[in-house]
Every structure is written in C-alpha cells, then in structure tokens.
Protein backbone atom coordinates (compact mmCIF):
# COMPACT_ATOMS: atom_id res chain seq x y z
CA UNK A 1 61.74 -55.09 -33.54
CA UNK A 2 59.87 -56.90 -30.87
CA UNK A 3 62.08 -60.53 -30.26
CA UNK A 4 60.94 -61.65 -26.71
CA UNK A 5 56.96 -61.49 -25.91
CA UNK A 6 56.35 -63.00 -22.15
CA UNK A 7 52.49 -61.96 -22.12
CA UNK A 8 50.04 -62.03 -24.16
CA UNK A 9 46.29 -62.00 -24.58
CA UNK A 10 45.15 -65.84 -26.70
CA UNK A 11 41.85 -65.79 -28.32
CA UNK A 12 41.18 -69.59 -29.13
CA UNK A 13 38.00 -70.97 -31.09
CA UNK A 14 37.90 -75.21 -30.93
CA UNK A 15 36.30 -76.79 -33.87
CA UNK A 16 32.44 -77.27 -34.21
CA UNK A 17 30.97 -80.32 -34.37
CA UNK A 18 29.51 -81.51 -37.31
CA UNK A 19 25.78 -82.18 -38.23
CA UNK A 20 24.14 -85.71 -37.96
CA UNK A 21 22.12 -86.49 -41.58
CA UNK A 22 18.89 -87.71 -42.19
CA UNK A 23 18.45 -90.56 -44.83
CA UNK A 24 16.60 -93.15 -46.01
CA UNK A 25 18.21 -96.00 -47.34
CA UNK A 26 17.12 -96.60 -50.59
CA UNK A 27 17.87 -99.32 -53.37
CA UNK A 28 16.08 -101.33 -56.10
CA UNK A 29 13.23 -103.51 -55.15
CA UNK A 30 13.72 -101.72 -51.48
CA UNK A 31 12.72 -97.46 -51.99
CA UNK A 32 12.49 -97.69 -47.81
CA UNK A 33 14.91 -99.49 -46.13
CA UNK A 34 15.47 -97.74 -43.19
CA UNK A 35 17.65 -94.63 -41.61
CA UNK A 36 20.85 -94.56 -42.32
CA UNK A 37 22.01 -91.12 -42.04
CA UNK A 38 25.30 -91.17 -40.12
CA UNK A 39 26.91 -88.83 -36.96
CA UNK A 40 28.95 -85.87 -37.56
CA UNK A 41 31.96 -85.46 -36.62
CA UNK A 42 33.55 -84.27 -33.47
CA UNK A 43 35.19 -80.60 -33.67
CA UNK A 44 39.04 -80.45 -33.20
CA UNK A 45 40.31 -79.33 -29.50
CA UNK A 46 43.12 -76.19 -28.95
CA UNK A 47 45.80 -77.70 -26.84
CA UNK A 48 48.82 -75.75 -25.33
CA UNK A 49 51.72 -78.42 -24.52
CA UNK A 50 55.53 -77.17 -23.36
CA UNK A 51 57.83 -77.43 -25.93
CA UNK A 52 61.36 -76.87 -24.62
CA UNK A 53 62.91 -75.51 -28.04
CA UNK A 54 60.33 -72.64 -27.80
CA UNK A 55 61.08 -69.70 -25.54
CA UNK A 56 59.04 -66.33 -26.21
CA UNK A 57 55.46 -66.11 -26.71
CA UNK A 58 56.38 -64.13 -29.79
CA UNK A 59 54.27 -66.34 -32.08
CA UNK A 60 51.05 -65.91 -30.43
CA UNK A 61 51.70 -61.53 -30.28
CA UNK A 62 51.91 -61.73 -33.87
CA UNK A 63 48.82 -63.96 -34.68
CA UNK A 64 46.71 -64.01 -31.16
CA UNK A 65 43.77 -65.81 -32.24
CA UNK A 66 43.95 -69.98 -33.37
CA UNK A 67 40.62 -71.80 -34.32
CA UNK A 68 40.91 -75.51 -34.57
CA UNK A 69 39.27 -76.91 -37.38
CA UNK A 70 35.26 -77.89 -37.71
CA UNK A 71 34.38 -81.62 -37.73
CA UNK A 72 32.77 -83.12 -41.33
CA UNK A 73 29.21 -83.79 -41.22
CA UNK A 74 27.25 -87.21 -41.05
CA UNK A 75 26.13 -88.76 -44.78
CA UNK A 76 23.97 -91.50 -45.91
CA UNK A 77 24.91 -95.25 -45.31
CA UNK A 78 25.81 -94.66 -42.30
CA UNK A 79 28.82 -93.04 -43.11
CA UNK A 80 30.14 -90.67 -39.85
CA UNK A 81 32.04 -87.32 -40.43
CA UNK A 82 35.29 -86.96 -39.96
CA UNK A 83 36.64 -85.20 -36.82
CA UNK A 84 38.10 -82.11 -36.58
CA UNK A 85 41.74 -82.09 -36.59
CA UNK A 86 43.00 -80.58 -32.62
CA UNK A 87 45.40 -77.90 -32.92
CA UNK A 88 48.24 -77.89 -31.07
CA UNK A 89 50.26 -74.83 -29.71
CA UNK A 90 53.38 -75.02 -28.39
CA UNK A 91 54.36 -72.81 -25.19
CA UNK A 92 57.62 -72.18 -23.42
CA UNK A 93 58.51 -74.22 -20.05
CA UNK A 94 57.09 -72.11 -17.38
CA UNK A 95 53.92 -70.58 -19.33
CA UNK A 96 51.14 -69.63 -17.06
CA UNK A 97 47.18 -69.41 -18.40
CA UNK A 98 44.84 -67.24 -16.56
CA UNK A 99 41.51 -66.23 -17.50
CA UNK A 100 40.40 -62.78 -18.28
CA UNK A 101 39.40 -62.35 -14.54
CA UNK A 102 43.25 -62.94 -13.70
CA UNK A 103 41.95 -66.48 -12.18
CA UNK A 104 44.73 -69.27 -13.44
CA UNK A 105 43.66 -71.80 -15.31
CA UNK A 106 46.90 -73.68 -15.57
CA UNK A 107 50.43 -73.55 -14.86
CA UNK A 108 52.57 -75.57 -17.25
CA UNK A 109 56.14 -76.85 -16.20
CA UNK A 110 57.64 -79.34 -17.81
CA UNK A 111 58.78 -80.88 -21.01
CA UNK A 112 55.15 -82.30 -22.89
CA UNK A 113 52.88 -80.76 -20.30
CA UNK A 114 49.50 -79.77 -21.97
CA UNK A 115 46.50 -77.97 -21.35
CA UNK A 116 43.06 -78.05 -23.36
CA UNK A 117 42.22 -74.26 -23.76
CA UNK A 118 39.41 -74.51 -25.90
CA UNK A 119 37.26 -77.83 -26.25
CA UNK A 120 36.06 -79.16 -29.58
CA UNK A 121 32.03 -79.58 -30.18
CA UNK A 122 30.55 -83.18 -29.98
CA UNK A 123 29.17 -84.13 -33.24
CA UNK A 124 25.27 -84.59 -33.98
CA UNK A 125 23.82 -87.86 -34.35
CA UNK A 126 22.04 -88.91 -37.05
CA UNK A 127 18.89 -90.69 -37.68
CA UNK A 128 20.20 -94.11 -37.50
CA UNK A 129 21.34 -93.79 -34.30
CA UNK A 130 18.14 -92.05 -33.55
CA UNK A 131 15.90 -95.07 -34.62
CA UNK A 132 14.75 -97.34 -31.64
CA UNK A 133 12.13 -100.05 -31.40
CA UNK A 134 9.41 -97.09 -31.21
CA UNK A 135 10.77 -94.66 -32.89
CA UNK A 136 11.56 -96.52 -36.48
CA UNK A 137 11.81 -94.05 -39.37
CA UNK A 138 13.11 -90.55 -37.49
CA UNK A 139 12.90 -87.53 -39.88
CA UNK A 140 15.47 -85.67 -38.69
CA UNK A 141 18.91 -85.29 -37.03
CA UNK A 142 20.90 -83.34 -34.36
CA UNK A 143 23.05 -80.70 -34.94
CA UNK A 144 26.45 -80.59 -34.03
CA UNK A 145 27.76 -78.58 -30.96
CA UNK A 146 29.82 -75.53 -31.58
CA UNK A 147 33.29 -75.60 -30.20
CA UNK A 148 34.57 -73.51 -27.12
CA UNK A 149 35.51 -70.08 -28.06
CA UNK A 150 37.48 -68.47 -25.08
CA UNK A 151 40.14 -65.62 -24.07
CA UNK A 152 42.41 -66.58 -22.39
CA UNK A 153 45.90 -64.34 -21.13
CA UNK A 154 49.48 -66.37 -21.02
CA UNK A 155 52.63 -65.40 -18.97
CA UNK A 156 55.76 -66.58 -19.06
CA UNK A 157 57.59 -66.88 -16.04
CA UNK A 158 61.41 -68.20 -16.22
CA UNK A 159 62.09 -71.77 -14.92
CA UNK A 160 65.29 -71.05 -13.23
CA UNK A 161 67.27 -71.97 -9.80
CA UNK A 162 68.90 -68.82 -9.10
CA UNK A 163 67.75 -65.31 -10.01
CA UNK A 164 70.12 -62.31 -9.96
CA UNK A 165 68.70 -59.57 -9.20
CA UNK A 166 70.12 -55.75 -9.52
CA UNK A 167 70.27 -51.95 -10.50
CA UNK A 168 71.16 -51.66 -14.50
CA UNK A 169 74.69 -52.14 -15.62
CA UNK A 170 75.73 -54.04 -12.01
CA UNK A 171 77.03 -56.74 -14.11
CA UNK A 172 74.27 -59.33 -14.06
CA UNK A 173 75.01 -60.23 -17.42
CA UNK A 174 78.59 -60.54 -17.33
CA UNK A 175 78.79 -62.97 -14.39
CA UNK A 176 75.92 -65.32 -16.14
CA UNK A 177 78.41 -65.08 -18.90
CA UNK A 178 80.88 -66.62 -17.57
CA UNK A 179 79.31 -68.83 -15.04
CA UNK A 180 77.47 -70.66 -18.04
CA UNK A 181 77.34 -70.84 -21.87
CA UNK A 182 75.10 -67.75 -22.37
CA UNK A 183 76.00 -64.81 -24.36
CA UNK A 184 73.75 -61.81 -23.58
CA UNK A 185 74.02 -58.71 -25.03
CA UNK A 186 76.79 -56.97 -22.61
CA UNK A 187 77.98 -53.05 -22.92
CA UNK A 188 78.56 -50.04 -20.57
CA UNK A 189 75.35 -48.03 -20.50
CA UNK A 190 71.95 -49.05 -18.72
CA UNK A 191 69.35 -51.20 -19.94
CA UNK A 192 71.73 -53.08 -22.58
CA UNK A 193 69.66 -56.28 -21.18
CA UNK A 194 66.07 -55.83 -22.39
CA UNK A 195 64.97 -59.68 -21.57
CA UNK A 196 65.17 -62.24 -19.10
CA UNK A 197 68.63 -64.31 -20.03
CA UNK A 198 68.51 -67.86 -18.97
CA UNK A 199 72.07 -69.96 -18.45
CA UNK A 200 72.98 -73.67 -17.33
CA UNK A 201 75.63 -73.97 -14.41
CA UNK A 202 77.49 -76.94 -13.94
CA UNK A 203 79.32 -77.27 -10.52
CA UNK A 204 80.27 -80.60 -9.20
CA UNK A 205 77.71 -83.04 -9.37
CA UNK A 206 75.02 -80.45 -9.82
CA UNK A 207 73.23 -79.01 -12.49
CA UNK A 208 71.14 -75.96 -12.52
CA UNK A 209 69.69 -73.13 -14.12
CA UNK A 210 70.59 -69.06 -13.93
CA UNK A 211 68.58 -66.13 -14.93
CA UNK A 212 69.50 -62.11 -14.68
CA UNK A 213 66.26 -60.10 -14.37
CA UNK A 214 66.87 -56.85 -16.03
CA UNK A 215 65.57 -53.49 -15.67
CA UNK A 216 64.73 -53.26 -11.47
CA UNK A 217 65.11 -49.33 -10.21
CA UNK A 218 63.39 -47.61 -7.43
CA UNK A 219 59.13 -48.12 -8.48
CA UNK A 220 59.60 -51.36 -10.57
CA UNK A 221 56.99 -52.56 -8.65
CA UNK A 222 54.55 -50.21 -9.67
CA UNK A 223 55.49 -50.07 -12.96
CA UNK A 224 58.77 -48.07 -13.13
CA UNK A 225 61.03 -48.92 -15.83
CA UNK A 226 60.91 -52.45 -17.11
CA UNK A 227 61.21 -53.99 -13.52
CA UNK A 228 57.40 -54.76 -13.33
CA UNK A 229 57.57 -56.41 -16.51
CA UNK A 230 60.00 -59.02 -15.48
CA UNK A 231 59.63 -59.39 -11.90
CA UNK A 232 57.33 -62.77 -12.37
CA UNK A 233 60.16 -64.39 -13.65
CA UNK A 234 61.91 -64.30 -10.36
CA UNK A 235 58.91 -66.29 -8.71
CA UNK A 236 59.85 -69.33 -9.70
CA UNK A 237 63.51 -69.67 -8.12
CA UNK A 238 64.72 -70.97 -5.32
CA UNK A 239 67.66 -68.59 -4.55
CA UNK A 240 68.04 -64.38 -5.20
CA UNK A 241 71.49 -63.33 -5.77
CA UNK A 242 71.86 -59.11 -5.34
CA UNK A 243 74.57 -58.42 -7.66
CA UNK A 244 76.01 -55.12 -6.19
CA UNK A 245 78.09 -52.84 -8.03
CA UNK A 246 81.01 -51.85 -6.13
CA UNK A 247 82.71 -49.18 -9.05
CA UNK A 248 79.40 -47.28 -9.50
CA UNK A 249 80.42 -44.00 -11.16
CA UNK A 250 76.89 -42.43 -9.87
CA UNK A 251 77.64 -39.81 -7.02
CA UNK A 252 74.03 -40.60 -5.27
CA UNK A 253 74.94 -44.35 -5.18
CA UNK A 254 76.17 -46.91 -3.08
CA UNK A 255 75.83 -50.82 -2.84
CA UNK A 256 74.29 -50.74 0.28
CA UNK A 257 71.65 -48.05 -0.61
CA UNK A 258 71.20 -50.28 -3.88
CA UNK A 259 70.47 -53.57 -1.76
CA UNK A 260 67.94 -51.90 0.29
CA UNK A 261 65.88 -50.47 -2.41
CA UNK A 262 65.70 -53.77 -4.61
CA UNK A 263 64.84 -55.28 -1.36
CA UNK A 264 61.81 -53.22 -1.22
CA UNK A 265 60.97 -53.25 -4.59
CA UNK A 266 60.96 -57.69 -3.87
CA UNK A 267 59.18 -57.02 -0.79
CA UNK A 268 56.33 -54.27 -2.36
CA UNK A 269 55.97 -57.01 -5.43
CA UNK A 270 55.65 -60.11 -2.83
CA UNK A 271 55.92 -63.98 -2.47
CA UNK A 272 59.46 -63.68 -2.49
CA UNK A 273 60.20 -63.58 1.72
CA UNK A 274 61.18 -66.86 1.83
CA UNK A 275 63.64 -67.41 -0.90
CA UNK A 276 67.35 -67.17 0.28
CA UNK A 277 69.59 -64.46 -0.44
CA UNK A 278 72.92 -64.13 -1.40
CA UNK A 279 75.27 -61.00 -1.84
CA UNK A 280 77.90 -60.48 -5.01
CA UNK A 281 79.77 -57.63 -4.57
CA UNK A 282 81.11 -57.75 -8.56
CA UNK A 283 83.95 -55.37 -10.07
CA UNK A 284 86.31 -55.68 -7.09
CA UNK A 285 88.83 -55.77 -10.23
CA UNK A 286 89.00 -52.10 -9.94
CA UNK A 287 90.88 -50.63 -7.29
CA UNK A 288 88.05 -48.90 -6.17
CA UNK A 289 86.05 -50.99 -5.97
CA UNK A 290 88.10 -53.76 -3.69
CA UNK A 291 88.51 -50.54 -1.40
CA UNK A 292 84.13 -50.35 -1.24
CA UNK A 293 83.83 -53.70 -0.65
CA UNK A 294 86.25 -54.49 2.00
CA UNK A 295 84.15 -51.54 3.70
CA UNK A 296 80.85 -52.90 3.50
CA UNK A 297 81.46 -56.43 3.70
CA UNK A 298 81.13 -56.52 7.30
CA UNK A 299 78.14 -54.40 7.54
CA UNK A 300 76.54 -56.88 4.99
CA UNK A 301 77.39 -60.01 6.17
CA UNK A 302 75.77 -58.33 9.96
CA UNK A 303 72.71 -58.30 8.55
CA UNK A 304 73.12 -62.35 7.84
CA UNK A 305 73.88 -61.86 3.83
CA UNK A 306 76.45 -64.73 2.95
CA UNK A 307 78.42 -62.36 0.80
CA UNK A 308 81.17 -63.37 -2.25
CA UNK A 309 83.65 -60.89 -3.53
CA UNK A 310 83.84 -61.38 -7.28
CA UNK A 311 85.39 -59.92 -10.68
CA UNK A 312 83.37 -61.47 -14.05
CA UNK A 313 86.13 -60.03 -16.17
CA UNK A 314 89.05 -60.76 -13.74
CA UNK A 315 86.91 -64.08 -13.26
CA UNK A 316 87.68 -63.71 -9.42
CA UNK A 317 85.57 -65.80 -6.88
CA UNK A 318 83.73 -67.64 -9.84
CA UNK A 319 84.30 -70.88 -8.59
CA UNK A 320 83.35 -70.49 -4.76
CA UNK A 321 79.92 -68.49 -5.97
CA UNK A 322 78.87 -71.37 -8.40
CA UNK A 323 79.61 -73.98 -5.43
CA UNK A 324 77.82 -72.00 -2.94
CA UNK A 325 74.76 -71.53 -5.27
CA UNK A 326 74.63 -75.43 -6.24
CA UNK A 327 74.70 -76.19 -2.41
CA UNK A 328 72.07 -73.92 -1.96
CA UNK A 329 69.94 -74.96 -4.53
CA UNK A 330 70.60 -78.60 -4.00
CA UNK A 331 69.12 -78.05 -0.34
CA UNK A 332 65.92 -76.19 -2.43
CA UNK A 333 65.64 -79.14 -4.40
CA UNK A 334 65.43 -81.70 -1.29
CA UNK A 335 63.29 -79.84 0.70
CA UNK A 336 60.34 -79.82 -1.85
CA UNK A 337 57.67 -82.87 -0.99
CA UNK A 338 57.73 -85.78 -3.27
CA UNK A 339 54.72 -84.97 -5.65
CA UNK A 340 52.52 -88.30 -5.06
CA UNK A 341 50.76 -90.16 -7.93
CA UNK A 342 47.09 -88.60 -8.91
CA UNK A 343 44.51 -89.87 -7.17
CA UNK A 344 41.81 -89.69 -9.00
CA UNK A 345 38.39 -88.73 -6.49
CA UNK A 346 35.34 -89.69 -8.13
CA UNK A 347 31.98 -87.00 -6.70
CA UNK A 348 28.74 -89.11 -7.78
CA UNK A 349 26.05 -86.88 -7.80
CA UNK A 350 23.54 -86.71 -5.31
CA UNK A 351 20.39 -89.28 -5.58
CA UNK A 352 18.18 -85.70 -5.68
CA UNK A 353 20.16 -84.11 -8.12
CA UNK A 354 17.69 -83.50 -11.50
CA UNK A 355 20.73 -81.99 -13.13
CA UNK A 356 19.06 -78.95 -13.86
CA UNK A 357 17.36 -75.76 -12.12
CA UNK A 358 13.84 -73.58 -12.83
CA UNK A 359 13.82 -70.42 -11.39
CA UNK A 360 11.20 -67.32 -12.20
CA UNK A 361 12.79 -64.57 -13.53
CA UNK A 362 10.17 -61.60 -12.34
CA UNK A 363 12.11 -58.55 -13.86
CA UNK A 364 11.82 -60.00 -17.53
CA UNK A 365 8.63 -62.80 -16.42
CA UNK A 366 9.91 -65.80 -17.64
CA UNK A 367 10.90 -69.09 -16.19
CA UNK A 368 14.29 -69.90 -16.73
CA UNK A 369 16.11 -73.24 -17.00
CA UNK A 370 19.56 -74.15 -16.52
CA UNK A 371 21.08 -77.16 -17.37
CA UNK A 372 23.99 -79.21 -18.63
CA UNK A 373 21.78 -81.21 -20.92
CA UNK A 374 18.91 -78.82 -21.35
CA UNK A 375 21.03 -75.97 -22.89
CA UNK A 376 23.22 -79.16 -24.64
CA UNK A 377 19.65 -80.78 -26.32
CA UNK A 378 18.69 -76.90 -27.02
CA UNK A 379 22.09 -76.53 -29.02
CA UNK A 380 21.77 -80.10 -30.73
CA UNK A 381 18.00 -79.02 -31.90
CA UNK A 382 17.01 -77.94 -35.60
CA UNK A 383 14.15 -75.55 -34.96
CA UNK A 384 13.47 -75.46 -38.83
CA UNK A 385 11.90 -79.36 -38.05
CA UNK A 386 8.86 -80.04 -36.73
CA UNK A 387 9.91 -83.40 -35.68
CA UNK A 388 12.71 -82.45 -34.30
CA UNK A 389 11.19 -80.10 -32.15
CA UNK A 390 9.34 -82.70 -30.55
CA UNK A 391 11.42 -84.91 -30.25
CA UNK A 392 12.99 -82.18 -28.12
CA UNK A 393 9.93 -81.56 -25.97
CA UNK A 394 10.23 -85.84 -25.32
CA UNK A 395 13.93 -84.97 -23.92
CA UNK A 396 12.63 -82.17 -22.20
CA UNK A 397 9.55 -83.82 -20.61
CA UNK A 398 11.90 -87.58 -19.87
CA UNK A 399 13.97 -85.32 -17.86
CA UNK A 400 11.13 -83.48 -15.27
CA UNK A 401 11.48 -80.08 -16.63
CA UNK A 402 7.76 -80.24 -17.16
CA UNK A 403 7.17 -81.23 -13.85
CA UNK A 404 9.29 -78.87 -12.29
CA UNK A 405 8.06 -75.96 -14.18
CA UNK A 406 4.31 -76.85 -13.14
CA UNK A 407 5.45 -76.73 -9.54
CA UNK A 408 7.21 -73.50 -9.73
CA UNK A 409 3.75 -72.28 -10.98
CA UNK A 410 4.06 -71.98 -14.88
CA UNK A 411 1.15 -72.39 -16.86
CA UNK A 412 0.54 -72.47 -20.44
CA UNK A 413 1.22 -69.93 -22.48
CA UNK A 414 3.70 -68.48 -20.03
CA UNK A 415 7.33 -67.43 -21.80
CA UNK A 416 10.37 -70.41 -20.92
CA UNK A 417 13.84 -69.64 -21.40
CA UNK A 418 15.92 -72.17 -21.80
CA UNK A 419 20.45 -71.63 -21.37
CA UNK A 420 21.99 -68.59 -20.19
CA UNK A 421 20.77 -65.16 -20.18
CA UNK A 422 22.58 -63.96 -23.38
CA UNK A 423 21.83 -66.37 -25.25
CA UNK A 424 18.66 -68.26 -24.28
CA UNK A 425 16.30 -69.98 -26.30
CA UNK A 426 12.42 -68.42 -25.28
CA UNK A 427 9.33 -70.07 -26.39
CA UNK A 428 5.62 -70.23 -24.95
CA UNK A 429 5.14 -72.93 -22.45
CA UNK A 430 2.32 -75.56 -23.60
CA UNK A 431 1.94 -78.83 -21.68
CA UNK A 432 2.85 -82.20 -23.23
CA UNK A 433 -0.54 -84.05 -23.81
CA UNK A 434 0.83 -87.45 -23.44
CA UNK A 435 -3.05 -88.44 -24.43
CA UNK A 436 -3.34 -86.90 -27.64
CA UNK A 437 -0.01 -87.58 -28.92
CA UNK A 438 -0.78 -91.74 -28.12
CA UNK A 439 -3.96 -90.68 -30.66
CA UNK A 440 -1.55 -89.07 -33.12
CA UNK A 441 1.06 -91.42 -33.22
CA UNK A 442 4.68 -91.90 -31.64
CA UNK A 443 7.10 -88.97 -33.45
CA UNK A 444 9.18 -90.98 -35.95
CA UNK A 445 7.00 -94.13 -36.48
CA UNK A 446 6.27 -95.17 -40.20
CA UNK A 447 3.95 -97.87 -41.10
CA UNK A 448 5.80 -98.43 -44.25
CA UNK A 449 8.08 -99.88 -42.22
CA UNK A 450 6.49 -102.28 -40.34
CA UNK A 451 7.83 -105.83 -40.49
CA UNK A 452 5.90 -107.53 -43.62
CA UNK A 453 2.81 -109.78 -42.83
CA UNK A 454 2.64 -113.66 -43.53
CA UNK A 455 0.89 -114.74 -46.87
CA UNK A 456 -2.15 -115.83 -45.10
CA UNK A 457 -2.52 -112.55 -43.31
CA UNK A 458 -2.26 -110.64 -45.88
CA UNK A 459 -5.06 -113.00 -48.30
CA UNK A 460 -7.21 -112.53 -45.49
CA UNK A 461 -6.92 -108.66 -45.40
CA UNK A 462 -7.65 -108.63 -49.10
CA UNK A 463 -10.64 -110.11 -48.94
CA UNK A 464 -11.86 -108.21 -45.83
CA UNK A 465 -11.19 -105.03 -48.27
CA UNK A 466 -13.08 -106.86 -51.20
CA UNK A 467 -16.10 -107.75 -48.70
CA UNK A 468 -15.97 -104.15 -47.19
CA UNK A 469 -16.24 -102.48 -50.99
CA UNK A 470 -18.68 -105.02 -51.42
CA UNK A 471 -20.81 -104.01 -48.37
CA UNK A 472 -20.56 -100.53 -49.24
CA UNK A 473 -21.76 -100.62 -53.10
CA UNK A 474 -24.93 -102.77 -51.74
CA UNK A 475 -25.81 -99.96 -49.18
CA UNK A 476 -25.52 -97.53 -51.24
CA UNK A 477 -26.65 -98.69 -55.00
CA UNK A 478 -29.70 -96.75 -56.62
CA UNK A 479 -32.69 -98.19 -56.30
C-alpha cells in the first residue's frame, strides 16, 4: 500500500460568498421604515501552510479535491451573514505549487509558511448599504461572488543539507543509519529503499540534515526506474555525496564506471553543476573491497573528488565524513545572502487607466468588455430584477463603458459581451437615456419615504385637494 505520495494533482474550490437581502423594515405604527436587508457573508479561503509533523502528500492522493465552506447570506435588520469558515491544509516543509501549465505558484519552506490557493467570494451587499441620499428605498440586492475554484499540482522536494546519491544497494541507507537517528528499511537486494529517507546529523557545533535518494540507474533521468521520481529532492541541498560501492558482486560493475553514470544522469536532469561533491567509497570492511579502493582512490581524488574511505557496519571513517560534511555545509550556509525585510512597492495605476478594455470581436460580432469590476458587477447582478438590472447599467454607464463602446463604433441594438469568452454575459446594446430616466424617476426612490411634511404644509395641501375636487364638480355638473 501506497505510504509516501511526493506529487500530486489538488483540486481546491474556496467558499462562495453569500447573498445580500432585500428588506423593508417593518413594525407597528411604522409598515415602511426603511432597508434593512443586511450583507452576506464572505466565502471561506483554501490555505496551504507547512506543518513540520506532516511529511507525505499522502492525504491529498487519497482525497484530491477540498472546498472551503460557502459564506451565510444577509437577513433583515441589518443582520450580515456569517463568513465562510477558511480551510486550512497542511503541507510538508519543502512543498512546491505549480499550476497546471508547470508555472510555480509558490514554494513553501519553512515552519508556518502559507499560501492562499483558492480565494473565498466577497459577500453581496444588501439594500441598506445600497440606500443613499438618492437612492432611498432600493428593491433589490447583490449577489455574492463565487469562490476561486482552481487546479493546482504540489511536489515535494526534501529540505536537506547533504544528498547521497548512488546505484541501488551501495549502502546509502546504512551510512544515514548510523550517521543519524533514522531507521530505513535496510536489506541485501535492490530497491529495498522505495522513498526519500531524511536524518539529522549532529557534528560539533553543527546541525544538519541528510537524505539518501533511492532508485538512480543508467536513464533515471528520463524516467528509468524510480530515479526520475526522486531526483527533485536532491535540488534543494547544498552538498552531493556519491556513495560508491566498493564489494559490488556485479561482473559489469565498478565504482568508477558507477560515478560517471550518476554523474550524467545529475548532469542530463540539471541545476545541480554547482553543488559540491564528495566521494564515499563504503564497504571497505570487506577485504575486497579495501583492495578496490586503495586502487581507485588516487584516480578519484585526480579528478578533484575529496574522497573518505568508510565501513557503515564496521562504522569506519564515520566521524571524519560527518565533520567534513558539517564544514562543508556550514560554508553553504554562510555563503547564502542575508534575505532582507519585504519591501513592499506600491504600482498606482496610471491617471489614463479606465480599468477596463472594449474590443470588437469580428469572428462572433460582438463588442467585448473586460474588466476587473465589469465582470465583478456582472457576477454581483440578479438578472431575475428589473431594478437591479439597472442599477447595473448606472455602474456600467459611471464607469465610461458607454462611452467607450460608442467610440469603438457600437450602436444600439448591437450584441455586448461582457467577462471572458467562456463565460460571458451577452445582451443587446441600448443607450442610457439619462433624459427619460430623470422623467421616470431615480431607480430606488420611494415617495413613501420622503421625510414627513410640517402640519401647516400638509393643511394647506388638503385644502388645495378640497378646492381642486371642488373646481372639478363645478366644471363638470349637469346643467
């Protein structure tokens, strides 16, 4: 059964927002006091933080698709929705996010580093936050946004100081066995190691991670084996260790042919020419394999390999490897530029900058419109309500995407598509008549709510009415 997962394929759905409501407060003695429908909710984010106690991606093969949950819509009193709840997933130290274009999103290393994968929908308003001086009784609310629904691919690549690096069954993880604490899976026939095995090394004063990378044979790098597999966990290290087998019972092998092909296999894979590399010759506990070594030691260390002579189960050279490797990696560690504090650069946009485009589609004919708040006012929009529908085409006009569609040449009647391509909203184009809608009224007003009239005014009207009904029975009595 499947125990270590260090890829996988995430499909992630952030909460919706919720819907504004429309209401009219009502109460004895006062059936119209006002809007007080309340805003919805905002939908729940998917966030991806390290968590150092998790180490496989297992989780996610098993159950690859998370939805956060949907913010609570708006009620009456003004009473807001609830928001969504954000889900949080935990990732191993090391977890790379790319999208499904291979593009990387994020790279997260280091205890409590997060990453918003998918964001949550803003929640609708409703009508009491619609209402303004002119627009006093609004019959209608904005929807909530939906959430971000995305794929997105995760790979795990090892945070660890030294990677060793070998043929199957050269003892990789026998030496990380007794250099640190680990206990991997260790017997006498190829392929025992099926994962990456990750130790801590104490030596001195410094502290640092291990890692064996199993399965690398001639063609890992093209998929041979499981050496493709595993090879991104060596790109995070600062120092390669070959661990040559000097008591290979293969006739067609030697330690030196063995080097070379790994070597090419690092070099075919790439990004790895300028991490330092150091030789183990391991098993010189065998007689025949002190013999080998004393052999090629000198052709080795020509080629400018610093090269160790070591037994894991004789534990012979133990100590001078881990001090060499600490050195190493302590030089690693110095050599990396202090990471400065964020500066934050602020981009205003430019003073021309309408914040949205019109462009004339001629293969479909119809003028499309792309915008952050266009396609965001499109989504917020309740196309079952009249009012809100206008209210729309108010947005819409406020913004210039009237004028800008009359000076790309659209005329009434001509088809407007408004967000992207696959899922654009098209109506026919008709010209706000800012004259006849004065006639008509602003959208939303309601004389019922007008602020009452003093006791005078409102004796005078009545008798204006009574001399009016007055004036109108005398014109028009029988005779």
């Amino acid at each position: 059964m499947t125990t270590f997962v260090d890829r996988v394929e995430l499909h992630v759905a952030a909460g919706n927002g919720g819907h504004g409501c429309a209401s009219v407060h009502r109460e004895k003695f006062k059936p119209l006091g006002g809007p007080d429908g309340g805003n919805g909710g905002r939908g729940g984010d998917v966030i991806l933080v390290v968590d150092q106690s998790v180490t496989t991606l297992l989780d996610y093969h098993h159950s690859p698709h998370r939805k956060a949950t949907n913010g609570a819509p708006g009620a009456g009193d003004n009473r807001s929705g609830k928001d969504g709840q954000d889900l949080v997933l935990p990732v191993p130290d090391g977890t790379v996010v790319l999208d499904k274009d291979g593009n990387v999103l994020a790279d997260l290393v280091g205890q409590g580093t997060t990453f918003v994968a998918g964001q949550g929908g803003r929640g609708g308003l409703g009508n009491a936050a619609l209402a303004s001086a002119r627009r006093k009784a609004p019959g209608f609310a904005l929807l909530g946004e939906p959430g971000e629904a995305r794929d997105v691919v995760m790979e795990l690549k090892t945070v660890a100081d030294v990677a060793l690096v070998g043929y199957p069954s050269a003892g990789k993880s026998s030496l990380i066995s007794v250099l640190s604490a680990a206990k991997p899976k260790i017997a006498d026939y190829p392929f025992t190691t099926l994962v990456p095995n990750l130790g801590v090394v104490t030596a001195g004063s410094t502290v640092y991670t291990i890692a064996d990378v199993p399965g690398l044979i001639p063609g890992a790098s093209q998929g041979k084996g499981l050496g493709l597999e595993f090879l991104r966990h060596v790109e995070r290290c600062s120092v390669l260790v070959h661990v040559l087998d000097t008591a290979t019972l293969e006739s067609d092998r030697d330690p030196v042919s063995d080097l070379d092909i790994i070597e090419a296999e690092l070099k075919q894979y790439g990004g790895l020419e300028d991490r330092p590399r150091i030789v183990v010759l391991n098993k010189i506990d065998i007689p025949d394999g002190q013999e080998l070594a004393d052999m090629i030691r000198g052709d080795l260390e020509e080629r400018g390999y610093q090269v160790f002579e070591v037994s894991a189960v004789a534990r012979t050279g133990l100590k001078e490897l881990s001090f060499a490797l600490a050195k190493i990696v302590g030089e690693a560690r110095a050599a990396k530029p202090v990471e400065e504090a964020t500066r934050i650069v602020i981009r205003p946009k430019a003073v021309d900058d309408a914040g949205f485009t019109v462009t004339y589609d001629e293969a479909a004919e119809v003028y499309r419109v792309r915008g952050e708040k266009p396609e965001r006012w499109i989504r917020q929009t309740d196309f079952n309500n009249d009012e809100a529908v206008g209210y729309l085409a108010d947005r819409l006009s406020r913004l210039g995407v009237e004028d800008q569609l009359m000076k790309a040449g659209a005329r009434a009647g001509d088809a407007v598509a408004i967000g992207p391509e696959e899922n654009a909203v098209v109506f026919d184009w008709e010209p706000t008549m800012m004259a006849g809608a004065e006639m008509l009224g602003r959208r939303g007003e309601d004389h019922r709510l007008e602020a009452p009239r003093p006791a005078a005014q409102r004796r005078r009207d009545r008798e204006a009415e009574r001399d009016e009904a007055q004036q109108e029975y005398d014109d028009f009595k029988p005779f």
